[in-house]
PDB file of N, CA and C in Angstrom:
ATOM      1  N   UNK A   1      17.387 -10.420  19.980  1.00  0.00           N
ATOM      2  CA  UNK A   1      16.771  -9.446  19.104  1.00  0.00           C
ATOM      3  C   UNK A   1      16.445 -10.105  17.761  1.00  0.00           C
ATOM      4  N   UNK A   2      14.932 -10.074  17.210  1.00  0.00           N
ATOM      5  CA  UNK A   2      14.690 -10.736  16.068  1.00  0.00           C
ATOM      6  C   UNK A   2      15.027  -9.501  15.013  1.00  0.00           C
ATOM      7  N   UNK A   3      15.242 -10.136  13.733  1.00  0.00           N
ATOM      8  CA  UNK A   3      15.928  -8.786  13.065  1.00  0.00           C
ATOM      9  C   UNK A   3      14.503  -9.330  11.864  1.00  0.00           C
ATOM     10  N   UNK A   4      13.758  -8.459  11.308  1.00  0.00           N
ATOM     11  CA  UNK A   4      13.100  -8.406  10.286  1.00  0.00           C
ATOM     12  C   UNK A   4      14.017  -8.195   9.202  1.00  0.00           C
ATOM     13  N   UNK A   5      13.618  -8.850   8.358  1.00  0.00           N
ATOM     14  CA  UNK A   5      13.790  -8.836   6.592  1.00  0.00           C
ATOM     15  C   UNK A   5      12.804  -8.061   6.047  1.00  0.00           C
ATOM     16  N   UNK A   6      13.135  -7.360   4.908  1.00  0.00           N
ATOM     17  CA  UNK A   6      12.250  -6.531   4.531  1.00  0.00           C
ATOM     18  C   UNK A   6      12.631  -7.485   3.296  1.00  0.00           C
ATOM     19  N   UNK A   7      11.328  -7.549   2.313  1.00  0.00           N
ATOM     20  CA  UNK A   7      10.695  -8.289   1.559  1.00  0.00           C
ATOM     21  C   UNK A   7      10.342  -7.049   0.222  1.00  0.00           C
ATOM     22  N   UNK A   8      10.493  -7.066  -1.101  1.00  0.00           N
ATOM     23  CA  UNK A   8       9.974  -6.883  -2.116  1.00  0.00           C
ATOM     24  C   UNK A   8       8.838  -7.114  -2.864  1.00  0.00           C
ATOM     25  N   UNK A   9       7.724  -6.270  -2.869  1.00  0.00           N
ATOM     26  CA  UNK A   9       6.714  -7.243  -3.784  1.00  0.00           C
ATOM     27  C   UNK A   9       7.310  -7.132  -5.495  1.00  0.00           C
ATOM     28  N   UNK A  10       6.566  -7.833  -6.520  1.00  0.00           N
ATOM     29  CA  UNK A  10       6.504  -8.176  -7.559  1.00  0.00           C
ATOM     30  C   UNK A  10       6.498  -7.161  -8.625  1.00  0.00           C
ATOM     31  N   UNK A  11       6.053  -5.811  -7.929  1.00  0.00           N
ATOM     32  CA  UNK A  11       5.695  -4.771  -8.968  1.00  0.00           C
ATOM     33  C   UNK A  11       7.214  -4.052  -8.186  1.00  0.00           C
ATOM     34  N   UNK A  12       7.697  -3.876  -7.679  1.00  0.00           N
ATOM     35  CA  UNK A  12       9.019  -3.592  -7.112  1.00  0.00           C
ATOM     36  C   UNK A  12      10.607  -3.754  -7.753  1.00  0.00           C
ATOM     37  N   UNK A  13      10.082  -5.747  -7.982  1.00  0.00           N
ATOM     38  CA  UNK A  13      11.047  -6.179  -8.424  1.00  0.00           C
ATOM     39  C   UNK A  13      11.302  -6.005  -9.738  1.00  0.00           C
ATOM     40  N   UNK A  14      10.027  -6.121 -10.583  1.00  0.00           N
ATOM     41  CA  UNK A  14      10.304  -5.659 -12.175  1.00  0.00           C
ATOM     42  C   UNK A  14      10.606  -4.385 -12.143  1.00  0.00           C
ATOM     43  N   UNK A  15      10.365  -3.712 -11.782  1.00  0.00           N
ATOM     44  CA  UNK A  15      11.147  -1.895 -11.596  1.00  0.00           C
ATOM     45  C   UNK A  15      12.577  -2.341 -11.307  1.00  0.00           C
ATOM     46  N   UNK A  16      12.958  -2.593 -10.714  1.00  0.00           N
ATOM     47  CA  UNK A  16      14.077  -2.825 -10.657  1.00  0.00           C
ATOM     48  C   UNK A  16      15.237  -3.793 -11.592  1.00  0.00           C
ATOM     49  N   UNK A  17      14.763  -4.463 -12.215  1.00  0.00           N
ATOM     50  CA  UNK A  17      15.130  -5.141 -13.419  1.00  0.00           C
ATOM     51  C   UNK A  17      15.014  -4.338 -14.625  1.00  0.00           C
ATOM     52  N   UNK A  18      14.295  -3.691 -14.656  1.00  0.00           N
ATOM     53  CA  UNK A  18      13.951  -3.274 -15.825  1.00  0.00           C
ATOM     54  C   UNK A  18      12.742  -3.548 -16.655  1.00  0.00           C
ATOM     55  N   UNK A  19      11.859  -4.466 -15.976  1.00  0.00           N
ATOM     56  CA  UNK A  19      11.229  -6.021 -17.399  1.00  0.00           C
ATOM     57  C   UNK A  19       9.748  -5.480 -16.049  1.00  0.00           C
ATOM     58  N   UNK A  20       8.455  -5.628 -16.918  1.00  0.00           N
ATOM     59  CA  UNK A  20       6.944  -5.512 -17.187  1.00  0.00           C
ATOM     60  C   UNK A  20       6.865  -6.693 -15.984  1.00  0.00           C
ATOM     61  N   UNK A  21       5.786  -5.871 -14.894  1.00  0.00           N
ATOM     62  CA  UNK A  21       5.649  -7.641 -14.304  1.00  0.00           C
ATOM     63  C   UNK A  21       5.158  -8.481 -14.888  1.00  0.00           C
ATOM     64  N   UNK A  22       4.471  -8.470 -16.061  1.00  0.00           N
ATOM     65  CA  UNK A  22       4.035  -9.481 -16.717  1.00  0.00           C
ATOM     66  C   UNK A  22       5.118 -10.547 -17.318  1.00  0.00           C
ATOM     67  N   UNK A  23       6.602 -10.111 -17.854  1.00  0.00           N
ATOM     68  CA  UNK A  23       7.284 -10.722 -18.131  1.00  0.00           C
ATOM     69  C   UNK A  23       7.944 -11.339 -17.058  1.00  0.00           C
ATOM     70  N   UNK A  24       7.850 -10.664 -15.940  1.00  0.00           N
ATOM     71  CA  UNK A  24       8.679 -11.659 -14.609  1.00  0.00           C
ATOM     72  C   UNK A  24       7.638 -12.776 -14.475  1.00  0.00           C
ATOM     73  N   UNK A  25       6.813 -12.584 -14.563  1.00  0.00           N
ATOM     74  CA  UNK A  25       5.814 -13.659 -13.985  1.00  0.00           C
ATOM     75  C   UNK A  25       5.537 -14.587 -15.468  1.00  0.00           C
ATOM     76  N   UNK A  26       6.269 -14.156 -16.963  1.00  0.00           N
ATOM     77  CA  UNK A  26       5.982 -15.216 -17.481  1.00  0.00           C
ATOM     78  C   UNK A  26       7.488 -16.121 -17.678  1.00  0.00           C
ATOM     79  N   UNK A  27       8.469 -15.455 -17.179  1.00  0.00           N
ATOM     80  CA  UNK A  27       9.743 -15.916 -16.838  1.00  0.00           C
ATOM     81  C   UNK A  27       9.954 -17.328 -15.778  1.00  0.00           C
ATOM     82  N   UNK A  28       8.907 -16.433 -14.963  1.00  0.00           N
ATOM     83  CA  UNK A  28       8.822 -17.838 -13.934  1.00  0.00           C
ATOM     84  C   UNK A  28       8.115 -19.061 -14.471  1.00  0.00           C
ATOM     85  N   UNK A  29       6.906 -18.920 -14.713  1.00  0.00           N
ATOM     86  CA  UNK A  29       6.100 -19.730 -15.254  1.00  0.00           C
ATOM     87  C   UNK A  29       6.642 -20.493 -16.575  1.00  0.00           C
ATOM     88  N   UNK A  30       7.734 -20.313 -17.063  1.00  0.00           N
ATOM     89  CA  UNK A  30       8.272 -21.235 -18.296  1.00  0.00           C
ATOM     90  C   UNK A  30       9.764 -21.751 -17.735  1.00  0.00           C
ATOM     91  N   UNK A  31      10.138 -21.030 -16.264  1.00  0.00           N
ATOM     92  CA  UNK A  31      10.975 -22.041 -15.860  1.00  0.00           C
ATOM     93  C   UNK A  31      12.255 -21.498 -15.584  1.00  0.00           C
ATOM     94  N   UNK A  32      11.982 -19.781 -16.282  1.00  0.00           N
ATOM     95  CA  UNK A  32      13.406 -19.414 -16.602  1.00  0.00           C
ATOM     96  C   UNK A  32      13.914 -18.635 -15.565  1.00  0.00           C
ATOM     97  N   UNK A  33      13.049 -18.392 -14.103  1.00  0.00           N
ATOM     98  CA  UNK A  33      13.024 -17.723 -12.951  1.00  0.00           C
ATOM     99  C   UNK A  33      12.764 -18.625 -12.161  1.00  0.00           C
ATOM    100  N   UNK A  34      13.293 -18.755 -10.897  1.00  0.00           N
ATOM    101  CA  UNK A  34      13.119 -19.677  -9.968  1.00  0.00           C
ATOM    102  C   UNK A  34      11.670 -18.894  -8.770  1.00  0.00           C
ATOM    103  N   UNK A  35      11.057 -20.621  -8.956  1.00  0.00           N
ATOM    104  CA  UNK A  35       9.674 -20.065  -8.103  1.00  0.00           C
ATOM    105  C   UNK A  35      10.122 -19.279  -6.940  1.00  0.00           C
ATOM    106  N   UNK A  36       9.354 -17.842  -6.810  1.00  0.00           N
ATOM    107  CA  UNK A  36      10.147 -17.131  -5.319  1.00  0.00           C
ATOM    108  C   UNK A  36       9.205 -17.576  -3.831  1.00  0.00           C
ATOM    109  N   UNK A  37       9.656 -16.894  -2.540  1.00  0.00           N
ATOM    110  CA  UNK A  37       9.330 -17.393  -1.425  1.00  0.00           C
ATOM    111  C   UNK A  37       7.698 -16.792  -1.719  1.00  0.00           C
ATOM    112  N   UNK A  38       6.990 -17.761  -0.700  1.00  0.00           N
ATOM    113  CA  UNK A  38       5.844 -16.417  -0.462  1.00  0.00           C
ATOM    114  C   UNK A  38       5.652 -16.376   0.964  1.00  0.00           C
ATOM    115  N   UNK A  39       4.896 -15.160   0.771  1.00  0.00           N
ATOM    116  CA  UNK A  39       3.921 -14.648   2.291  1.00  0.00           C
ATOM    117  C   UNK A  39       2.906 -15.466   2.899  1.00  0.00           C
ATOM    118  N   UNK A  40       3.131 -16.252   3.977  1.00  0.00           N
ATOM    119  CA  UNK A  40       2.682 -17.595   5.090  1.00  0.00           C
ATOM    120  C   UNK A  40       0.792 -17.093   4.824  1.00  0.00           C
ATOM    121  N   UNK A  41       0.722 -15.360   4.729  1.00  0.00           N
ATOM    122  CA  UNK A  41      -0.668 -14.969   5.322  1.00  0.00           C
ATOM    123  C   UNK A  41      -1.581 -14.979   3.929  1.00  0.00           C
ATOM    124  N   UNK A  42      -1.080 -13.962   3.025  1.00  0.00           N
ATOM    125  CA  UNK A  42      -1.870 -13.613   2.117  1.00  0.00           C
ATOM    126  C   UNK A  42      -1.124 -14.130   0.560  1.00  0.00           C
ATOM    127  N   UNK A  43      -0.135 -14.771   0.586  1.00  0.00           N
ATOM    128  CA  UNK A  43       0.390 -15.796  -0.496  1.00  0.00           C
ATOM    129  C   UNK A  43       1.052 -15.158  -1.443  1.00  0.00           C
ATOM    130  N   UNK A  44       1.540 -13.715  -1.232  1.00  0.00           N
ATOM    131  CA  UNK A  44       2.405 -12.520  -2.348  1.00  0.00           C
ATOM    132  C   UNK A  44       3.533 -13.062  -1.937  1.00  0.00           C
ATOM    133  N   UNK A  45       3.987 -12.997  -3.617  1.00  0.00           N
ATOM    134  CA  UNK A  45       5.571 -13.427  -3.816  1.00  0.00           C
ATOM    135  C   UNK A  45       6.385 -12.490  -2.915  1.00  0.00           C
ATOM    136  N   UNK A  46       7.157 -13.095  -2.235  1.00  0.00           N
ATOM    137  CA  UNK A  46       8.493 -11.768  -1.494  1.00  0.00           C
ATOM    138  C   UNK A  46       9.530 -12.010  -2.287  1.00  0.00           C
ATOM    139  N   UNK A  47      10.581 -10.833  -2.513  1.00  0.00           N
ATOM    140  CA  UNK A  47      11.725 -11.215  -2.847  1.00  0.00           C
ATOM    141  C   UNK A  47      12.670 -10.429  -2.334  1.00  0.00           C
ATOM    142  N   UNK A  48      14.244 -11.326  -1.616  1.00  0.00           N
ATOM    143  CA  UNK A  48      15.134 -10.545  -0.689  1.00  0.00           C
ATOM    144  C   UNK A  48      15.749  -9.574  -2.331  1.00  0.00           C
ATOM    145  N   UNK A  49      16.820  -8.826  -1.857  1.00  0.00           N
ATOM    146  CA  UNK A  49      17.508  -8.770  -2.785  1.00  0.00           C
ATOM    147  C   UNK A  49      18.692  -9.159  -2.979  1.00  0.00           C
ATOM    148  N   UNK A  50      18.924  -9.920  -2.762  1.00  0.00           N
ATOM    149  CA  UNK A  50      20.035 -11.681  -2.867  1.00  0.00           C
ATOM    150  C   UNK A  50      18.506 -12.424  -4.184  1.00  0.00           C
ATOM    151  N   UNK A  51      17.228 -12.068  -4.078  1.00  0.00           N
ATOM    152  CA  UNK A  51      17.206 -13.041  -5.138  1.00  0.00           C
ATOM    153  C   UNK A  51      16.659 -11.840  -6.393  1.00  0.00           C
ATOM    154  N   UNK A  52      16.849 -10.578  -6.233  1.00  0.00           N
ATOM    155  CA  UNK A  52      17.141  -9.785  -7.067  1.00  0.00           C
ATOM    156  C   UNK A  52      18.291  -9.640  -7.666  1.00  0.00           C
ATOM    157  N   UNK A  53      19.537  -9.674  -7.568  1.00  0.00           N
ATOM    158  CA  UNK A  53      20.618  -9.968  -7.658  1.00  0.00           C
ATOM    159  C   UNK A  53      20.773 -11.373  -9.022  1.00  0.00           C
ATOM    160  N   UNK A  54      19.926 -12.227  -8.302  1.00  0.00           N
ATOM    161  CA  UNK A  54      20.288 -13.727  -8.796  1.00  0.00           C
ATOM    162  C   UNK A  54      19.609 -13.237 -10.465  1.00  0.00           C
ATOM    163  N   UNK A  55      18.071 -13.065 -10.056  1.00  0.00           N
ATOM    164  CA  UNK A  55      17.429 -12.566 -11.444  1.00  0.00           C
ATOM    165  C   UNK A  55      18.032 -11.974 -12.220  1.00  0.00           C
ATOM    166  N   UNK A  56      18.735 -10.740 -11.990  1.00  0.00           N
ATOM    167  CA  UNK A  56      19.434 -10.178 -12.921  1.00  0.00           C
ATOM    168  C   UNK A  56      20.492 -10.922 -13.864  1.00  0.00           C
ATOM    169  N   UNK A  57      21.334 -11.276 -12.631  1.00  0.00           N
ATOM    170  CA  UNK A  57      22.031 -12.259 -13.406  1.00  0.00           C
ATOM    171  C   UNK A  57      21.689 -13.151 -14.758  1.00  0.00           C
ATOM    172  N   UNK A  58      20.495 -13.644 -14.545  1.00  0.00           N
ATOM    173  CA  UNK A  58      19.769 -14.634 -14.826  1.00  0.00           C
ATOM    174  C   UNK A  58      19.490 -14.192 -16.725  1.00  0.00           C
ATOM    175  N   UNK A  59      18.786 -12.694 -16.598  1.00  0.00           N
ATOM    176  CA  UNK A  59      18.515 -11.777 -17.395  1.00  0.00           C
ATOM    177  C   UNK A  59      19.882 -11.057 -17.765  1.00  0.00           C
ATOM    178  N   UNK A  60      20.655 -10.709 -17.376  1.00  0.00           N
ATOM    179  CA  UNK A  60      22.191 -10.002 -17.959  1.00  0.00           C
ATOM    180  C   UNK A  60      21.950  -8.821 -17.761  1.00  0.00           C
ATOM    181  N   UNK A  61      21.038  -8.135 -16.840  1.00  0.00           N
ATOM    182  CA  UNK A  61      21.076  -6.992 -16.178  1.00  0.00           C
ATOM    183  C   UNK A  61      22.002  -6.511 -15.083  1.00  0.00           C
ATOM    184  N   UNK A  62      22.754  -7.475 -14.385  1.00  0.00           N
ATOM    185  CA  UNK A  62      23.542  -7.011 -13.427  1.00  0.00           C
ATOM    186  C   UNK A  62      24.449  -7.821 -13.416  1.00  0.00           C
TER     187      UNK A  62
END
Protein backbone atom coordinates (compact mmCIF):
# COMPACT_ATOMS: atom_id res chain seq x y z
CA UNK A 1 0.00 0.00 0.00
CA UNK A 2 1.56 3.38 -1.16
CA UNK A 3 0.63 5.91 1.50
CA UNK A 4 0.41 9.60 0.01
CA UNK A 5 1.81 12.62 1.80
CA UNK A 6 -0.19 15.44 1.72
CA UNK A 7 1.90 18.48 0.89
CA UNK A 8 1.29 22.31 1.88
CA UNK A 9 1.43 25.05 -0.58
CA UNK A 10 3.17 28.42 0.30
CA UNK A 11 0.10 30.52 0.94
CA UNK A 12 -0.85 27.71 3.60
CA UNK A 13 2.30 27.73 5.21
CA UNK A 14 2.55 31.50 5.97
CA UNK A 15 -1.03 31.21 7.51
CA UNK A 16 0.18 29.07 9.58
CA UNK A 17 3.23 30.82 10.89
CA UNK A 18 1.80 33.74 11.14
CA UNK A 19 4.29 35.83 8.52
CA UNK A 20 2.97 37.39 4.72
CA UNK A 21 4.08 34.96 2.00
CA UNK A 22 6.11 37.51 0.91
CA UNK A 23 8.22 37.34 4.01
CA UNK A 24 8.55 33.46 3.80
CA UNK A 25 9.78 33.71 0.48
CA UNK A 26 12.12 36.59 1.44
CA UNK A 27 13.33 34.43 4.43
CA UNK A 28 14.31 31.87 2.10
CA UNK A 29 15.93 33.86 -0.39
CA UNK A 30 18.48 35.55 2.24
CA UNK A 31 19.17 32.16 3.62
CA UNK A 32 17.28 32.27 6.75
CA UNK A 33 14.74 29.35 5.58
CA UNK A 34 15.93 26.32 4.13
CA UNK A 35 15.23 25.91 0.28
CA UNK A 36 11.86 23.63 0.50
CA UNK A 37 11.04 20.38 -1.66
CA UNK A 38 9.25 21.01 -4.88
CA UNK A 39 6.56 19.53 -7.11
CA UNK A 40 8.49 17.03 -9.96
CA UNK A 41 5.31 18.52 -12.38
CA UNK A 42 4.55 22.10 -12.01
CA UNK A 43 7.66 23.27 -9.63
CA UNK A 44 5.34 24.65 -6.32
CA UNK A 45 7.13 24.61 -3.19
CA UNK A 46 5.54 21.60 -0.93
CA UNK A 47 5.92 21.65 2.59
CA UNK A 48 5.40 18.45 5.09
CA UNK A 49 4.63 19.69 8.42
CA UNK A 50 7.89 18.35 9.97
CA UNK A 51 9.21 21.32 7.86
CA UNK A 52 6.54 23.58 9.31
CA UNK A 53 7.49 22.73 12.60
CA UNK A 54 11.28 23.33 11.73
CA UNK A 55 10.27 27.03 10.36
CA UNK A 56 8.71 27.94 13.30
CA UNK A 57 11.28 27.05 15.27
CA UNK A 58 13.47 28.88 13.11
CA UNK A 59 11.12 32.12 13.61
CA UNK A 60 10.23 31.46 17.58
CA UNK A 61 6.73 30.73 16.73
CA UNK A 62 6.56 27.26 18.00
Amino acid sequence: MIMKRNYLNIQQVAQRLGISKQTLLRYEKKGVFPIPKRNLVNKWREYTDNDIAKLGKIIGRI
